[in-house]
Protein backbone atom coordinates (compact mmCIF):
# COMPACT_ATOMS: atom_id res chain seq x y z
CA UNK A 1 -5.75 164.85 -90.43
CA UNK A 2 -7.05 168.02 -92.07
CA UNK A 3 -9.31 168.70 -89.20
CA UNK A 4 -6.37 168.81 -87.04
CA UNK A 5 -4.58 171.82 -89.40
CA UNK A 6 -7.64 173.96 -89.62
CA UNK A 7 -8.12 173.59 -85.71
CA UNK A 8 -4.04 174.48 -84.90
CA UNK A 9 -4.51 177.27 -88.14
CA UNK A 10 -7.73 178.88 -86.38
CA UNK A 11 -5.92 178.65 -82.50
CA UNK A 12 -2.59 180.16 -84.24
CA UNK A 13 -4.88 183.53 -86.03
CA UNK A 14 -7.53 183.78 -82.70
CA UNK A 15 -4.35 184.51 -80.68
CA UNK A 16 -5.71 187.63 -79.07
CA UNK A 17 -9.72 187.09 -79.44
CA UNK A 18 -11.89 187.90 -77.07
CA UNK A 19 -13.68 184.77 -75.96
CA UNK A 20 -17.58 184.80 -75.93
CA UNK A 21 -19.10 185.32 -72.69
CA UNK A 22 -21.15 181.94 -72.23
CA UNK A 23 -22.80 180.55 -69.21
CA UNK A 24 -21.05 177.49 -67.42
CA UNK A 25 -23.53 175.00 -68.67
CA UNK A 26 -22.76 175.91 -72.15
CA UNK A 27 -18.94 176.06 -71.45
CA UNK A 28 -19.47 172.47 -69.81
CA UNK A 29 -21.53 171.52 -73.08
CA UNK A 30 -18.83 172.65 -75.37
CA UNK A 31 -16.00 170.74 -74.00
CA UNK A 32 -18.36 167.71 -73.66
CA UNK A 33 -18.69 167.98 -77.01
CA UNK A 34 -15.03 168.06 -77.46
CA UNK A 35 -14.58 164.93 -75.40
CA UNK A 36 -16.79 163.22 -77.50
CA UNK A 37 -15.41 163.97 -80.37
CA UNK A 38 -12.41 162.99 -79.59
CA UNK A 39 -13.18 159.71 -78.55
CA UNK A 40 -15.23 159.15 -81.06
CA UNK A 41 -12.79 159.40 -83.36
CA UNK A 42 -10.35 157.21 -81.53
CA UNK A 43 -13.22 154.61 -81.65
CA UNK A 44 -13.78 155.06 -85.61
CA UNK A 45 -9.81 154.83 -86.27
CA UNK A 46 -10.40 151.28 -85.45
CA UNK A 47 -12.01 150.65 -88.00
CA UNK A 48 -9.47 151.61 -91.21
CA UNK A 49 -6.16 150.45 -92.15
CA UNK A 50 -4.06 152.80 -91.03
CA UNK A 51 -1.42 153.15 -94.10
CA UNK A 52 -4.16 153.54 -96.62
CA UNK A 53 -6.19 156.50 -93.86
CA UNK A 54 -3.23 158.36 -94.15
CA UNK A 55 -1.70 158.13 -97.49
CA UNK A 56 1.08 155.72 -97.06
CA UNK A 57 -0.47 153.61 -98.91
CA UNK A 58 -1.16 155.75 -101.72
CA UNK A 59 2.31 157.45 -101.92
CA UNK A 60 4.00 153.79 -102.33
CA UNK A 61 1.59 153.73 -104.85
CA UNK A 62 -0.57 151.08 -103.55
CA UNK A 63 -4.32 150.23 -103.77
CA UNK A 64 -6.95 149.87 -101.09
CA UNK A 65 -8.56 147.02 -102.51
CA UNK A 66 -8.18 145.05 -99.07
CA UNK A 67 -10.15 147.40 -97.39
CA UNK A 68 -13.70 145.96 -96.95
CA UNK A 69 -16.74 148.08 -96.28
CA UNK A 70 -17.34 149.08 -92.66
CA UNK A 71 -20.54 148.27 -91.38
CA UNK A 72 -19.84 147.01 -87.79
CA UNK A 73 -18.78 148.95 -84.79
CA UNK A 74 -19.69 152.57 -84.91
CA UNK A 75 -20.99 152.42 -88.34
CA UNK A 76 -23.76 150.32 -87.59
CA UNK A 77 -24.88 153.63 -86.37
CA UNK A 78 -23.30 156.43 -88.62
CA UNK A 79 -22.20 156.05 -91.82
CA UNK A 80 -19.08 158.43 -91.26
CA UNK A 81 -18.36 158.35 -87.93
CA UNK A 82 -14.97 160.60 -88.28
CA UNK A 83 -16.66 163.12 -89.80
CA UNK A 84 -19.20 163.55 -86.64
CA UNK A 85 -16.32 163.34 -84.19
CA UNK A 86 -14.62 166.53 -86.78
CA UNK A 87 -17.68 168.11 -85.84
CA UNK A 88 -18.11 167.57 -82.40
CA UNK A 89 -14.24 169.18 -82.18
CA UNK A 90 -15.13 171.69 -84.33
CA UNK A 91 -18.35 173.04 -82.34
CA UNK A 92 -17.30 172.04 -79.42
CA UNK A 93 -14.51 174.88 -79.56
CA UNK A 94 -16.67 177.32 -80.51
CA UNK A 95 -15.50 179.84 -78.00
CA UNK A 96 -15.12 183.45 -80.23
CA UNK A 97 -15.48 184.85 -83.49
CA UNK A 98 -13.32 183.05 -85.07
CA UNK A 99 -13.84 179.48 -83.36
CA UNK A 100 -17.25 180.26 -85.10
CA UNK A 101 -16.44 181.03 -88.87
CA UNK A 102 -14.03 178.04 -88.96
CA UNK A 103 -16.41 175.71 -87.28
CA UNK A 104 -19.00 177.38 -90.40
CA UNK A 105 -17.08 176.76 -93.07
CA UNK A 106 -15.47 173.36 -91.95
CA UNK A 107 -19.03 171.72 -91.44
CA UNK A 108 -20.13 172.84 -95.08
CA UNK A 109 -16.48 171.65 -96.12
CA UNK A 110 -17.70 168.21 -94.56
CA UNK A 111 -20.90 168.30 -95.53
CA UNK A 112 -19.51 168.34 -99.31
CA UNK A 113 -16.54 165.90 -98.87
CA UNK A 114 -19.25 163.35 -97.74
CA UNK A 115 -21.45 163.49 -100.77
CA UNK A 116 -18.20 162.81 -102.59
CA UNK A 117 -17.39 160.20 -100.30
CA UNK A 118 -20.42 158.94 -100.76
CA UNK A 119 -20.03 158.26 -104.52
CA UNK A 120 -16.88 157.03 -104.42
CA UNK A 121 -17.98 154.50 -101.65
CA UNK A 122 -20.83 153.56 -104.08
CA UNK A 123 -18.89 153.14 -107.12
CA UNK A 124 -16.49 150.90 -105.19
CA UNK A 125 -18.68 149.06 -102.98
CA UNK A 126 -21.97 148.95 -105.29
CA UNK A 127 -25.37 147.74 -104.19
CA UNK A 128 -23.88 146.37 -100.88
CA UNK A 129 -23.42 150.34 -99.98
CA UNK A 130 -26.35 151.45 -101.30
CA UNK A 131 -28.62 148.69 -98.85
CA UNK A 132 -26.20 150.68 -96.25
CA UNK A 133 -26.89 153.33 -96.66
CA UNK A 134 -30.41 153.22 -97.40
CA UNK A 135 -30.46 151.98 -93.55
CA UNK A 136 -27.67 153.90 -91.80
CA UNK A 137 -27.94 157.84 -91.05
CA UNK A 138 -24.78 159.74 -92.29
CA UNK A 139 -23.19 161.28 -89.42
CA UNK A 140 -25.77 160.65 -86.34
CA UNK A 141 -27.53 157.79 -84.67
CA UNK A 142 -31.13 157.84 -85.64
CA UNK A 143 -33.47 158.15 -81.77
CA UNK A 144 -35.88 155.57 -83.48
């Protein structure tokens, strides 16, 4: 949901920009990307309960305990599958200055949040997520 905010903030501010001059194959690339991304994500959603995803849960002060790990679907593949599709939207828009620096610092802003992740998945989910992720590539399919 945060991706969602920084995307609408960065639109709102680059009112104005000057876009990049780019060739049509990289124009074509970028909203590829996009596409992607976005169903990507729609795919992952499928995955997670949706009251806990967004907070509901939380706020009614409930626990996720019934959530088991995900290991099937997309994350046979990718161990955070929403976080590539935030990143495939985020790059994927790259179309000025600005497009840029918030696709930047979102990405490292990912990059962190999923080494937190990460712990909390392993404190929660123990040695079944550590074999997982000793097998499964963090946000893209391995080739090989």
């Amino acid at each position: 949901m945060q991706i969602v905010v920084v995307l609408g903030l960065g639109r709102w501010l680059a009112q104005g920009n000057q876009p990049f001059a780019q060739p049509l194959w990289l124009t074509s690339l970028r909203w590829g990307m996009v596409a992607c991304g976005l169903v990507l994500g729609l795919f992952a959603l499928r995955a997670y309960r949706l009251g806990p995803f967004v907070g509901w849960a939380q706020l009614r002060g409930e626990e996720d305990a019934a959530q088991d790990l995900a290991v099937a679907g997309l994350h046979r593949h990718m161990r955070h599958p929403l976080y590539t599709a935030a990143l495939l939207l985020l790059w994927g828009r790259v179309d000025h200055e600005l497009a840029l620096a918030t696709a930047i610092w979102a990405s490292l802003y990912l990059a962190v949040g999923s080494h937190f992740e990460e712990r909390r998945l392993l404190a929660r989910y123990g040695e079944a997520y550590s074999r997982y992720r000793a097998i499964t590539p963090r946000f893209f399919p391995s080739l090989f």
